[in-house]
Protein backbone atom coordinates (compact mmCIF):
# COMPACT_ATOMS: atom_id res chain seq x y z
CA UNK A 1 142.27 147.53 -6.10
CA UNK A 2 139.98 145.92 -8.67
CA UNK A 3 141.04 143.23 -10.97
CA UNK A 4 141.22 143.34 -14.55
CA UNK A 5 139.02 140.95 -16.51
CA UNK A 6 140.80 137.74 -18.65
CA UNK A 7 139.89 137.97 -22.10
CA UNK A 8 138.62 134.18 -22.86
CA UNK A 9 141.41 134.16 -25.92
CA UNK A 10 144.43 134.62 -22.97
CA UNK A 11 142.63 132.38 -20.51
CA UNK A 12 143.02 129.32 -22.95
CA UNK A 13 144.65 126.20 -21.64
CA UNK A 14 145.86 124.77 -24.67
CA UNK A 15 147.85 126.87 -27.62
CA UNK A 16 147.84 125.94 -31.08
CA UNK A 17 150.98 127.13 -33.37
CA UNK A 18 149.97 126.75 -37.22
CA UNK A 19 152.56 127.16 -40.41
CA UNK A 20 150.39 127.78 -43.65
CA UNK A 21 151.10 125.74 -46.90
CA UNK A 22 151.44 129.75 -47.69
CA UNK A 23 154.55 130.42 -45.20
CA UNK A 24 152.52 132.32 -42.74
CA UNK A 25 152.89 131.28 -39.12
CA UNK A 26 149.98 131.82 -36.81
CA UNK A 27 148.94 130.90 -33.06
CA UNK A 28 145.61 130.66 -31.61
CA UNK A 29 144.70 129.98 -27.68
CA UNK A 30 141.51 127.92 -26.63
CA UNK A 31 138.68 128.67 -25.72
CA UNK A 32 138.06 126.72 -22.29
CA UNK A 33 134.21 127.27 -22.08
CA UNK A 34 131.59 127.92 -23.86
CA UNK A 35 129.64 130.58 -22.68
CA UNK A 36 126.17 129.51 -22.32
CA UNK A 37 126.17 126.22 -20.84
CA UNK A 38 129.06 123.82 -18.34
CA UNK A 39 131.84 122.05 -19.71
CA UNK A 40 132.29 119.26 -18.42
CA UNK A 41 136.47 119.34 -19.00
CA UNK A 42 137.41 122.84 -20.19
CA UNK A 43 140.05 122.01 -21.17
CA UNK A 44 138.99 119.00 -23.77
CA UNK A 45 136.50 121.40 -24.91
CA UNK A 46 139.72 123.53 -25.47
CA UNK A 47 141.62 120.85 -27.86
CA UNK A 48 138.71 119.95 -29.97
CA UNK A 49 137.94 123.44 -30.79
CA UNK A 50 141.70 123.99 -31.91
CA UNK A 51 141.57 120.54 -33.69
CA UNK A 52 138.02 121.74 -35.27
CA UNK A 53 139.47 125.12 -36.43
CA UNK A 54 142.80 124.06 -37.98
CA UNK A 55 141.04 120.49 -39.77
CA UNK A 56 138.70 123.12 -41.27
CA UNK A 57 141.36 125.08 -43.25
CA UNK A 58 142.60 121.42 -44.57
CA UNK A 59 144.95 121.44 -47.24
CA UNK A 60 146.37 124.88 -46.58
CA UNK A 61 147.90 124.21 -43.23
CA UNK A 62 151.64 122.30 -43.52
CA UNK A 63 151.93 121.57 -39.72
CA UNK A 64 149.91 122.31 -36.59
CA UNK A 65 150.81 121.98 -32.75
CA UNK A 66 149.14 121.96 -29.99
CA UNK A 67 150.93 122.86 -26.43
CA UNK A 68 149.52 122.99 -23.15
CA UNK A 69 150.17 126.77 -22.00
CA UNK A 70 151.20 125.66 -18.54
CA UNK A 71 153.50 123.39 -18.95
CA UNK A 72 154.62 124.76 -22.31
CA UNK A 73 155.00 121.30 -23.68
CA UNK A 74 154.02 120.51 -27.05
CA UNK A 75 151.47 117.11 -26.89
CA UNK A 76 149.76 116.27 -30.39
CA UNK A 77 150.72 117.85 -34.16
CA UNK A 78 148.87 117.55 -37.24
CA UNK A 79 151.27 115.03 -39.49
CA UNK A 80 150.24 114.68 -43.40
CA UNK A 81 146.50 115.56 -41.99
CA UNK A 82 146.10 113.26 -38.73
CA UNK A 83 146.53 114.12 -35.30
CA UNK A 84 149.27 111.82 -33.40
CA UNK A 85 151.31 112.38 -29.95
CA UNK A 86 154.00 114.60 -30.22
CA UNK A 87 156.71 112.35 -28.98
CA UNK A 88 155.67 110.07 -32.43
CA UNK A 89 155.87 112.44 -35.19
């Protein structure tokens, strides 16, 4: 029985959930590694590459969270443009 290969996009530790300034909801997984060289912690890697992505579209996102996919708990959000805990926004 062979095994079916994990696209990197499912394998993600760490899920971002983004509403648009437009209405439009969106979520993106992480991507854990980076394909040419070791991480050192995947999934750090992981979180600053959601945090990169969504503080590049600026203005037009309204909210972002981030959740870890295991635990399904949600851990920092995007309030009025910096990132804080969850538990503080």
């Amino acid at each position: 029985m062979q095994q079916q290969a994990v696209k990197p996009s499912e394998a993600g530790l760490t899920k971002c959930w983004v509403l648009f300034t437009s209405g439009a909801k969106k979520s993106f997984r992480s991507y854990d590694s980076s394909g040419r060289y070791a991480v050192k912690d995947p999934r750090e890697y992981g979180i600053r590459g959601l945090k990169k992505m969504v503080d590049k579209w600026g203005a037009s996102v309204a909210r972002a969270v981030l959740y870890d996919v295991t635990t399904g708990q949600a851990f920092e959000q995007l309030v009025n443009g910096q990132w804080v805990a969850a538990a503080q926004a």
